[in-house]
Protein backbone atom coordinates (compact mmCIF):
# COMPACT_ATOMS: atom_id res chain seq x y z
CA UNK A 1 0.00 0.00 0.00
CA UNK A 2 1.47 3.20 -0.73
CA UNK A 3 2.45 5.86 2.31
CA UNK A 4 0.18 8.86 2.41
CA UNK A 5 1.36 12.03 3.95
CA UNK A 6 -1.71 13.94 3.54
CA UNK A 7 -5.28 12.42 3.60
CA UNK A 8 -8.36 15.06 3.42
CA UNK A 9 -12.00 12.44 4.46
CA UNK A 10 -14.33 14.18 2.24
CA UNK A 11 -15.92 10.78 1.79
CA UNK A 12 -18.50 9.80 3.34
CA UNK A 13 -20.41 12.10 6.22
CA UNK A 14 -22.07 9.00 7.92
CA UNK A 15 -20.30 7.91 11.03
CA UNK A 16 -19.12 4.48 9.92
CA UNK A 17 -17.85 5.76 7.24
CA UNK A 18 -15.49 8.41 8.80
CA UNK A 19 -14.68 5.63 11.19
CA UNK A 20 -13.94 2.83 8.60
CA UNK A 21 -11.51 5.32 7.06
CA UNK A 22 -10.13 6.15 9.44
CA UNK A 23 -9.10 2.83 10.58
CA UNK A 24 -8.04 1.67 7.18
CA UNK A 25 -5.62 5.11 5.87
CA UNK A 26 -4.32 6.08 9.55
CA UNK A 27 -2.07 3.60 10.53
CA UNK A 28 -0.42 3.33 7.04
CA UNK A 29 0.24 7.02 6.69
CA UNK A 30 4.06 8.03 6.72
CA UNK A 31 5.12 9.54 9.76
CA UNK A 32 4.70 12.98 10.29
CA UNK A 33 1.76 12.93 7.74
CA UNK A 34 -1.15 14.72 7.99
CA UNK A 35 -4.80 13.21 8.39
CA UNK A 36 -8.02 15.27 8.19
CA UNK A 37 -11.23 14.85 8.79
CA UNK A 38 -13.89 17.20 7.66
CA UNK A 39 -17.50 17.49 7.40
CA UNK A 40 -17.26 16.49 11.50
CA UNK A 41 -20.35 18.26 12.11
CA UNK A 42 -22.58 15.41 11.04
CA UNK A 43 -21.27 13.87 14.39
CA UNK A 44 -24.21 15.34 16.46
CA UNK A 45 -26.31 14.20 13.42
CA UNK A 46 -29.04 11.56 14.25
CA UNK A 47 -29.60 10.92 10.52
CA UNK A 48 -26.22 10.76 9.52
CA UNK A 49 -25.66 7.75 12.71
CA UNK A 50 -23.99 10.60 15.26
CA UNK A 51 -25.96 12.38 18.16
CA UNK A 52 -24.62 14.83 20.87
CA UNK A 53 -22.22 12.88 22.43
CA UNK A 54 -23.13 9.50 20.92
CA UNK A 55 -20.32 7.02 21.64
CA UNK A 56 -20.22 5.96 18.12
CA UNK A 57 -19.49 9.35 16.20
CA UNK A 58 -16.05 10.37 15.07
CA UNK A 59 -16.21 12.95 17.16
CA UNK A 60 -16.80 11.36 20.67
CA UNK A 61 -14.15 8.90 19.07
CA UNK A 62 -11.59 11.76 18.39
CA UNK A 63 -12.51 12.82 22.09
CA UNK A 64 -11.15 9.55 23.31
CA UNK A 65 -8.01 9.24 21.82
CA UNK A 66 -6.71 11.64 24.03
CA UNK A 67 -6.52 9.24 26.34
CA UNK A 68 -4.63 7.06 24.10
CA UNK A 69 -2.04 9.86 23.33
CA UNK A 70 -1.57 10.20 27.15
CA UNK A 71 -1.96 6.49 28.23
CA UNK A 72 1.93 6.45 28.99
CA UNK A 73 1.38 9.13 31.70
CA UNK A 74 -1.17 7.29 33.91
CA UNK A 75 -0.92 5.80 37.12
CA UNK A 76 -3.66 3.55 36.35
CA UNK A 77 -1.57 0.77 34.43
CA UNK A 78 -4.68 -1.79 34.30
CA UNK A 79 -7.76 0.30 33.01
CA UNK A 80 -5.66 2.85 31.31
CA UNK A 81 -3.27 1.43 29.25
CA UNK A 82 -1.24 2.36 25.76
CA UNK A 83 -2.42 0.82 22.96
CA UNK A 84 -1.19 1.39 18.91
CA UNK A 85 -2.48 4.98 18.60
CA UNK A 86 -0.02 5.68 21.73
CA UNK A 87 2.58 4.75 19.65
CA UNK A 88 1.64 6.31 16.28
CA UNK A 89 -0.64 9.59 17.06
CA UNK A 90 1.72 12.41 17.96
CA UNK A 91 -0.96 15.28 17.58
CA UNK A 92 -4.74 15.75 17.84
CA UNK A 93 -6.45 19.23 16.78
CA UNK A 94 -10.00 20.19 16.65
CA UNK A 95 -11.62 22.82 14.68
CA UNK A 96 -15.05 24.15 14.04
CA UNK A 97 -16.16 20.83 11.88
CA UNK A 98 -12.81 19.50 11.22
CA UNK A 99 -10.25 17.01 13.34
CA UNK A 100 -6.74 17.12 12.47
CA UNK A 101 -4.39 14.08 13.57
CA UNK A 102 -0.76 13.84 13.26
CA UNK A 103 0.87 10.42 12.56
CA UNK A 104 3.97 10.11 13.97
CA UNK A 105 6.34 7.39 15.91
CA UNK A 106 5.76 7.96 19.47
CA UNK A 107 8.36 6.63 21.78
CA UNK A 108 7.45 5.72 25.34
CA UNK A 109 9.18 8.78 27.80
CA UNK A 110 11.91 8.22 29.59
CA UNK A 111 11.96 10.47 33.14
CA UNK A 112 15.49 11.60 33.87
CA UNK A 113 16.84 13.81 36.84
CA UNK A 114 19.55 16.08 35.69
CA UNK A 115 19.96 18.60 38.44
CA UNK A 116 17.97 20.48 41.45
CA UNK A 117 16.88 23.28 41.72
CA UNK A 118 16.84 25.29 44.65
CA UNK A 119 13.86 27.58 45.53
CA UNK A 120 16.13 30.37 46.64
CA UNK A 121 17.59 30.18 43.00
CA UNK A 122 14.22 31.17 41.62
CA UNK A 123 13.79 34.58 40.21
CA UNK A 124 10.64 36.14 42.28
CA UNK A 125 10.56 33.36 44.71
């Protein structure tokens, strides 16, 4: 399958659709590619398979991936745990009817103490 670096969903508006392509283009994209979804609005649409906060639209879906870009940071390691969009969705934007995600290859951090810092060192402290 060729590597996409950009991929505009102007496709289909109902929410299996966004979903479906989603699934299928995201994980192939070339890192540091682009994916956007627009039309988003059709999320809170009944006839369209969305609804205010419906579990099922791409929005509520887009909601909970923050999650997944932040599993590594919880202290929860058996409900909340990092799955493959931890590792490959380095960015997440929203915008009036449109969801941006950025594909990237996201490393687990590493926590590192290189110094101390003293409070009287502070400026205004």
């Amino acid at each position: 399958m060729p590597v996409a670096h950009v991929v505009i969903d102007d496709g289909g508006h109902h929410m299996k659709q966004q979903l479906m392509s989603f699934h299928e283009m995201f994980p192939h994209m070339a890192e540091g590619g682009v994916y956007i979804c627009e039309d988003v609005e059709t999320s809170y649409w009944r006839e369209f398979g969305g609804g205010y906060r419906k579990p099922d639209s791409f929005v509520e879906y887009a909601k909970r991936l923050v999650d997944s870009m932040n599993a590594w940071h919880s202290k929860d390691a058996n409900s909340f745990v990092p799955d493959q969009m931890t590792t490959i969705l380095a960015g997440l934007h929203f915008y009036a009817n449109i969801v941006v995600l950025e594909r990237g290859n996201v490393e687990m951090p590493q926590q590192s103490e290189r110094g101390r810092i003293r409070l009287e060192d502070v400026p205004g402290s």
